[in-house]
PDB file of N, CA and C in Angstrom:
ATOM      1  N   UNK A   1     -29.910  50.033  28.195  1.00  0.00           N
ATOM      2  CA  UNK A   1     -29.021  50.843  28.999  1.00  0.00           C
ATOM      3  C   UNK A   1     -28.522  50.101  30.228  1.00  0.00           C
ATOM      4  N   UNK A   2     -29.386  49.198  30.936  1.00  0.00           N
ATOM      5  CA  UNK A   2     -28.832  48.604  31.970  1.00  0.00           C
ATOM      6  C   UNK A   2     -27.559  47.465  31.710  1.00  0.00           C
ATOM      7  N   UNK A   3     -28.209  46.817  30.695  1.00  0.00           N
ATOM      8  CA  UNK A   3     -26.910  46.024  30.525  1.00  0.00           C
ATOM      9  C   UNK A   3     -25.321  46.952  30.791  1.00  0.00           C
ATOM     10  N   UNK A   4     -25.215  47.970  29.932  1.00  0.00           N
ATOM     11  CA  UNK A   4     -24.114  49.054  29.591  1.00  0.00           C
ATOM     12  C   UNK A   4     -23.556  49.166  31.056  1.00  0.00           C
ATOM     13  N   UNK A   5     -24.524  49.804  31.742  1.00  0.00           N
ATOM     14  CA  UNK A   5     -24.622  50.021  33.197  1.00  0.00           C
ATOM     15  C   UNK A   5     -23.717  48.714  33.870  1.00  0.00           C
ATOM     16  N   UNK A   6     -24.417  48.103  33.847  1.00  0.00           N
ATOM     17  CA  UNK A   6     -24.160  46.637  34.556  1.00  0.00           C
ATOM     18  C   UNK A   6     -22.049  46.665  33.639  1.00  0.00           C
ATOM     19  N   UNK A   7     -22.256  46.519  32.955  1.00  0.00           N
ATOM     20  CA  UNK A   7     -20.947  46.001  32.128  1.00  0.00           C
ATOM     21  C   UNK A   7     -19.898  47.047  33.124  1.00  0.00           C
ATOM     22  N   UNK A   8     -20.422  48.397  33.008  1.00  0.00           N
ATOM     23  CA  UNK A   8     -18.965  49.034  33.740  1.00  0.00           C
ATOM     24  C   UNK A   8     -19.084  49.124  35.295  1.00  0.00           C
ATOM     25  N   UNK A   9     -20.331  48.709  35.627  1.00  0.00           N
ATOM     26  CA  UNK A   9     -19.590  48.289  37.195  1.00  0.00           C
ATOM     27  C   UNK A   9     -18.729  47.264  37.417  1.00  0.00           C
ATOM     28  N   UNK A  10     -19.104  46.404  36.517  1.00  0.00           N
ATOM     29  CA  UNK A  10     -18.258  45.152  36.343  1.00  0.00           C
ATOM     30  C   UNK A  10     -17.049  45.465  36.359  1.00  0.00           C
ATOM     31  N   UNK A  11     -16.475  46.321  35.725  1.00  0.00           N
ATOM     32  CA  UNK A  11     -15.333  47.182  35.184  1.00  0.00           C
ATOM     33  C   UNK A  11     -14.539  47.817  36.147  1.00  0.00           C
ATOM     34  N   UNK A  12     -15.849  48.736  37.023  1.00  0.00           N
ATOM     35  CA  UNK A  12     -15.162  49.434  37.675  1.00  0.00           C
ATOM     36  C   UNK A  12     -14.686  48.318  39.129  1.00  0.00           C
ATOM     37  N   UNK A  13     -15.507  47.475  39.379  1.00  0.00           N
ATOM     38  CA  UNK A  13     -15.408  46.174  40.200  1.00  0.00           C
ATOM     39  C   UNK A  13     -13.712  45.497  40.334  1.00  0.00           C
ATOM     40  N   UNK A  14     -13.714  45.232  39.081  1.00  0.00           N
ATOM     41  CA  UNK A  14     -12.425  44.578  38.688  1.00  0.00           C
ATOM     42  C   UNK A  14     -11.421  45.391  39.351  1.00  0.00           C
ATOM     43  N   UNK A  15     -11.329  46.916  38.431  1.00  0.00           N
ATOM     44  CA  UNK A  15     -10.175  47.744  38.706  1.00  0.00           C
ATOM     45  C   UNK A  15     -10.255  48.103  40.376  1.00  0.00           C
ATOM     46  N   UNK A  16     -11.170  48.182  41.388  1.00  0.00           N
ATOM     47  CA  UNK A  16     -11.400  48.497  42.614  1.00  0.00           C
ATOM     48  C   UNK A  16     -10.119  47.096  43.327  1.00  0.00           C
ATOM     49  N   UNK A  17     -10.930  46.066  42.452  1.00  0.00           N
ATOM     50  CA  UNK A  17     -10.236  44.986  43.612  1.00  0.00           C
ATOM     51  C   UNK A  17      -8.582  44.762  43.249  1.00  0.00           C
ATOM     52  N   UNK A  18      -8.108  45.366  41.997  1.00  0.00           N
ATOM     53  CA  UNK A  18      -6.922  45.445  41.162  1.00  0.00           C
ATOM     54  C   UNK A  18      -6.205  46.537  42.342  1.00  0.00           C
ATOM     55  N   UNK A  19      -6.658  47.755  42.645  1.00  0.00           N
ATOM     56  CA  UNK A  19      -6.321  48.554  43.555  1.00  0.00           C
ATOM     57  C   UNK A  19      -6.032  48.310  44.881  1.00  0.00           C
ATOM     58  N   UNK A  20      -7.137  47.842  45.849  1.00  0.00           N
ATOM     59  CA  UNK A  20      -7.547  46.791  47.098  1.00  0.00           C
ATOM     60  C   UNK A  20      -5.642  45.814  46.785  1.00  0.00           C
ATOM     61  N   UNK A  21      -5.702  44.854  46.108  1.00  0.00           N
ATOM     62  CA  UNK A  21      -4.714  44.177  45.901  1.00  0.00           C
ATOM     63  C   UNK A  21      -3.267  44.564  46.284  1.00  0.00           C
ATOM     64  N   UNK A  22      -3.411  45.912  45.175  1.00  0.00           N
ATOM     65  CA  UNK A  22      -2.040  46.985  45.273  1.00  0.00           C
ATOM     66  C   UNK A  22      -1.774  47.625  46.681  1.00  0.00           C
ATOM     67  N   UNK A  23      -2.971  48.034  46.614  1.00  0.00           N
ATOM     68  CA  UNK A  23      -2.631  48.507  48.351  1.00  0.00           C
ATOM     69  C   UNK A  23      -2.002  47.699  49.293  1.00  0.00           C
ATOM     70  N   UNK A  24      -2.538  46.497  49.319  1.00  0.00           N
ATOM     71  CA  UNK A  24      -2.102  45.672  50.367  1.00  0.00           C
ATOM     72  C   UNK A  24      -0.253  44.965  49.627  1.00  0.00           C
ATOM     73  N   UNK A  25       0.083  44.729  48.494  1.00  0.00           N
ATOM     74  CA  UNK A  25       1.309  44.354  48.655  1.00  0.00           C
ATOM     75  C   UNK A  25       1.758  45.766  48.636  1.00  0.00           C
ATOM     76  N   UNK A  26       1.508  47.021  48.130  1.00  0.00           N
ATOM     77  CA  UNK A  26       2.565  48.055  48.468  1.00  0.00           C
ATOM     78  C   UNK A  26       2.426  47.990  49.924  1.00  0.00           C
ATOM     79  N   UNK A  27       1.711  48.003  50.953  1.00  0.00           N
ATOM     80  CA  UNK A  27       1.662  48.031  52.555  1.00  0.00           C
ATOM     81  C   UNK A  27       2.755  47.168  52.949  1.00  0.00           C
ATOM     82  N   UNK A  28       2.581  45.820  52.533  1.00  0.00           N
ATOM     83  CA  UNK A  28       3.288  45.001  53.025  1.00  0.00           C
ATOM     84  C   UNK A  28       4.564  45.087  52.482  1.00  0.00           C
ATOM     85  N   UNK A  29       5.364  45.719  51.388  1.00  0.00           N
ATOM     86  CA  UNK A  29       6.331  46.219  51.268  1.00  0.00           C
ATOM     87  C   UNK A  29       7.138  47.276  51.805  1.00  0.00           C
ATOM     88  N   UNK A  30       6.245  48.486  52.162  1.00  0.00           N
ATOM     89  CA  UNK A  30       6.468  50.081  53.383  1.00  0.00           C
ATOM     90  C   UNK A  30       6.677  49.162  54.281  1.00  0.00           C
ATOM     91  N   UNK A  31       6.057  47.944  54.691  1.00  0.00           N
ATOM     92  CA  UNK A  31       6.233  47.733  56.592  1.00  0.00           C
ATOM     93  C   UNK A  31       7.354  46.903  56.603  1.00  0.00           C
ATOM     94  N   UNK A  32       7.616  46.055  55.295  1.00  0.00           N
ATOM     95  CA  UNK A  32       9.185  45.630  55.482  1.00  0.00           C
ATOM     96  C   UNK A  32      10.233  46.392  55.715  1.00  0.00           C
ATOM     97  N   UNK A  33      10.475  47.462  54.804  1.00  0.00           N
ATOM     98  CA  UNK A  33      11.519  48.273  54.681  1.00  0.00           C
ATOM     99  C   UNK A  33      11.821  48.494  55.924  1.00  0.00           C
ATOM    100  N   UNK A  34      10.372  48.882  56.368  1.00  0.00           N
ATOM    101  CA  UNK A  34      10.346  50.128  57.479  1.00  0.00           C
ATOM    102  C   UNK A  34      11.161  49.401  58.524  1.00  0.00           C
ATOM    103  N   UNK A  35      10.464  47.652  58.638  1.00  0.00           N
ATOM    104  CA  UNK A  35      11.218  47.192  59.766  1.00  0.00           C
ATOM    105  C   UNK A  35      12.745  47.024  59.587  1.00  0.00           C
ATOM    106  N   UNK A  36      13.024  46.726  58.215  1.00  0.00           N
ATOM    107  CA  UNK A  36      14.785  46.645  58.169  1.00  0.00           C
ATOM    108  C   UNK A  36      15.521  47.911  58.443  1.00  0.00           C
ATOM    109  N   UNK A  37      14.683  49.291  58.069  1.00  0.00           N
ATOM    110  CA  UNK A  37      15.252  50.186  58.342  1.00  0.00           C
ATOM    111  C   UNK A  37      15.342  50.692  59.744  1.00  0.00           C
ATOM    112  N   UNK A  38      14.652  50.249  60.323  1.00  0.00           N
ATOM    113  CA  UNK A  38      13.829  50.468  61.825  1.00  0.00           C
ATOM    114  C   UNK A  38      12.705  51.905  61.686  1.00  0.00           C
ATOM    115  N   UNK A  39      12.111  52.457  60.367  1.00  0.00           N
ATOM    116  CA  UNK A  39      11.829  53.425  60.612  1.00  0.00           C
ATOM    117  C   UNK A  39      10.422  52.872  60.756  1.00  0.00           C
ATOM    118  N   UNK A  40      10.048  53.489  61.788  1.00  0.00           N
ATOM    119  CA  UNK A  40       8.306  53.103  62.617  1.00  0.00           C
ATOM    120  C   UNK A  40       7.561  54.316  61.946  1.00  0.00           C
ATOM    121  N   UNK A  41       7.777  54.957  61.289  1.00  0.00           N
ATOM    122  CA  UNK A  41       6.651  55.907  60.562  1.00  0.00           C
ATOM    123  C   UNK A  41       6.233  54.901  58.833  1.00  0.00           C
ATOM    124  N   UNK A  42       7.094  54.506  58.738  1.00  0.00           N
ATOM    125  CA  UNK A  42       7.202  53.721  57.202  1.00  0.00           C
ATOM    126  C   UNK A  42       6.278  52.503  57.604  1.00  0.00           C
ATOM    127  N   UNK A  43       6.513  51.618  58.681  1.00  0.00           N
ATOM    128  CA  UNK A  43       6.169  50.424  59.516  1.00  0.00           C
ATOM    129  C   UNK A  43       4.562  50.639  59.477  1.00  0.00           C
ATOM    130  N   UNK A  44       3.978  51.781  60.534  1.00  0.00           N
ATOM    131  CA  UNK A  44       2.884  52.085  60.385  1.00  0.00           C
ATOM    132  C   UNK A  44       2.383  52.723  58.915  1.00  0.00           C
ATOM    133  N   UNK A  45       2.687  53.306  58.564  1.00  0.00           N
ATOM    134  CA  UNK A  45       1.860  54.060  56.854  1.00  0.00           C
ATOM    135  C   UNK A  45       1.654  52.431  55.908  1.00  0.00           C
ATOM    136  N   UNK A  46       2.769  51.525  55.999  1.00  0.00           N
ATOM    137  CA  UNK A  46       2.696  49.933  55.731  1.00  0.00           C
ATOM    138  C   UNK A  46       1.414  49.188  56.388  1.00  0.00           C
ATOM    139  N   UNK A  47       1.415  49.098  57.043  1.00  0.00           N
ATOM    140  CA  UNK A  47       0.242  48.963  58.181  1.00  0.00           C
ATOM    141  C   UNK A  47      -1.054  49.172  57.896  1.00  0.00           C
ATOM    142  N   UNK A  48      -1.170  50.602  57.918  1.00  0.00           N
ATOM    143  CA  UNK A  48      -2.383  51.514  57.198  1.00  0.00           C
ATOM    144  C   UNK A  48      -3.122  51.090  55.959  1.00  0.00           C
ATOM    145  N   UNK A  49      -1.383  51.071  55.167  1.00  0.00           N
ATOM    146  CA  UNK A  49      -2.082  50.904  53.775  1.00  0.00           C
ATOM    147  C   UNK A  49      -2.726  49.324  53.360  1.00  0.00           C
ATOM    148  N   UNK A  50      -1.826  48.494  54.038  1.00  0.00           N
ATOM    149  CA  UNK A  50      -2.395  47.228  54.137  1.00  0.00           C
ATOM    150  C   UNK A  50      -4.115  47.102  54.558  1.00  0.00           C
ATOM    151  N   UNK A  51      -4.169  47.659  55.550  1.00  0.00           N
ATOM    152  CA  UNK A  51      -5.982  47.973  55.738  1.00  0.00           C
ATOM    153  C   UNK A  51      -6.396  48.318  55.259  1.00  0.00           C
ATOM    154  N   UNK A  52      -6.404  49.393  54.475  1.00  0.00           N
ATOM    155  CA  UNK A  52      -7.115  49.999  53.268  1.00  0.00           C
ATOM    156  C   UNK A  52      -7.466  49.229  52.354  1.00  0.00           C
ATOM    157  N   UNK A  53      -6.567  48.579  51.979  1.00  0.00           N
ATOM    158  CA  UNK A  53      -6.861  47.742  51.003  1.00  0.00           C
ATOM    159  C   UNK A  53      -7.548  46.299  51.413  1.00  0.00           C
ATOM    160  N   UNK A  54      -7.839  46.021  52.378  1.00  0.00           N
ATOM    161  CA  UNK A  54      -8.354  44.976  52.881  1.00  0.00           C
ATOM    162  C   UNK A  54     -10.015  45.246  52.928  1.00  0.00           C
ATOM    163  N   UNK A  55     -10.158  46.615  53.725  1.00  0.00           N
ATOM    164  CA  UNK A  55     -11.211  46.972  53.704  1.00  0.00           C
ATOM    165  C   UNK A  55     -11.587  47.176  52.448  1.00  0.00           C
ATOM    166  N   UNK A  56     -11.341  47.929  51.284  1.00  0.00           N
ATOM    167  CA  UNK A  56     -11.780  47.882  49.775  1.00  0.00           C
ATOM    168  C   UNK A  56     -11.888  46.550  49.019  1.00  0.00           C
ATOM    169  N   UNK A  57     -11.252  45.702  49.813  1.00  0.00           N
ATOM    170  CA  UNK A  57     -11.072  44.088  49.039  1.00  0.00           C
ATOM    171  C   UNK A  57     -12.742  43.751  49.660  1.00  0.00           C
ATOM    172  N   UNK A  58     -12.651  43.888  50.938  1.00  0.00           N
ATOM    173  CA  UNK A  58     -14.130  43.366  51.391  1.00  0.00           C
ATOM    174  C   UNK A  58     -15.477  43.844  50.586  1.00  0.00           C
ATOM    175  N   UNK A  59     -15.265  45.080  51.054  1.00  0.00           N
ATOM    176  CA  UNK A  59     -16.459  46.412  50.168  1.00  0.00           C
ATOM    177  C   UNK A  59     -16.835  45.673  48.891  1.00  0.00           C
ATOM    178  N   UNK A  60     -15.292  45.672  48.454  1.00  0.00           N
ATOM    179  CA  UNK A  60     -16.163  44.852  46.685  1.00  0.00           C
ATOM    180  C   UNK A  60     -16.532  43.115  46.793  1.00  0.00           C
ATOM    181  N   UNK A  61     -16.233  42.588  48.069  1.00  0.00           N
ATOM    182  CA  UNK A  61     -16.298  41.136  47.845  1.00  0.00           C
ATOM    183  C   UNK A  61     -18.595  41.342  48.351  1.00  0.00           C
ATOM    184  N   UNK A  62     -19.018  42.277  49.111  1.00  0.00           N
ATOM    185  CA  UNK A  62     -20.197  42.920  49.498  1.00  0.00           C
ATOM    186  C   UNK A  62     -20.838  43.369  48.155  1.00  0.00           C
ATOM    187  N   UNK A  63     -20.051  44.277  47.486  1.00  0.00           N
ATOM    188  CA  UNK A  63     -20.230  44.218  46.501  1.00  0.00           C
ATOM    189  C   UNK A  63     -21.288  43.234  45.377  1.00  0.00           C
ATOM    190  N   UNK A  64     -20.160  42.380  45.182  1.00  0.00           N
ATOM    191  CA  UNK A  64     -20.481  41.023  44.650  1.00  0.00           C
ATOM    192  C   UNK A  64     -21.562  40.295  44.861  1.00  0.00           C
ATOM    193  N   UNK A  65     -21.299  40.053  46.596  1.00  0.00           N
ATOM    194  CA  UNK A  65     -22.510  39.646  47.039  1.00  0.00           C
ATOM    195  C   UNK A  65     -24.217  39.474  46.450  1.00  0.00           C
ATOM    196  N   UNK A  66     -23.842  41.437  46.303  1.00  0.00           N
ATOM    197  CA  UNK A  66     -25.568  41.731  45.927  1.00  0.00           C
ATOM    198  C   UNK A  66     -25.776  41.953  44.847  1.00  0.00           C
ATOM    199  N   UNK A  67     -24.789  41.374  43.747  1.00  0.00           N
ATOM    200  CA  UNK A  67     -24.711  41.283  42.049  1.00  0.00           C
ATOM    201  C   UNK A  67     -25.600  40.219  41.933  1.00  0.00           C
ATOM    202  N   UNK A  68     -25.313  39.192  42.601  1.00  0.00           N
ATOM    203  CA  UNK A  68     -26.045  37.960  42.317  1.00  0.00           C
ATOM    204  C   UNK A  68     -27.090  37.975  42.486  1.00  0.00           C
TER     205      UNK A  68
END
C-alpha cells in the first residue's frame, strides 16, 4: 500500500507544481495588461497571483525536501 501511496503523492506533487507554475505566468500576464491598460486592480490581482504561486512552488520544493 505504501508504495501506491507514495506513487500519487508523486502525482499529486507534479500537478501542485504544474499549478504553482500557472499561477505565476497567469500573474505575470494580469500585471502586464494591467500595466498597459493602467488598470491597478488587474496590476495587483497579477501581483497576488504571482505569489501564490511562488509560495506553492516553495511548499512543494519543502515538500521534496523530506521525500528524500
Amino acid at each position: 500500500m505504501s508504495g501506491n501511496k507514495r506513487k500519487g503523492n508523486n502525482t499529486m506533487g507534479a500537478e501542485n507544481k504544474i499549478k504553482a507554475a500557472a499561477d505565476k505566468a497567469t500573474g505575470q500576464v494580469k500585471e502586464t495588461i494591467g500595466k498597459a491598460t493602467d488598470n491597478d486592480k488587474l496590476v495587483a490581482e497579477g501581483k497576488a497571483e504571482q505569489a501564490k504561486g511562488a509560495v506553492n512552488a516553495k511548499v512543494e520544493d519543502v515538500k521534496d525536501a523530506f521525500k528524500k
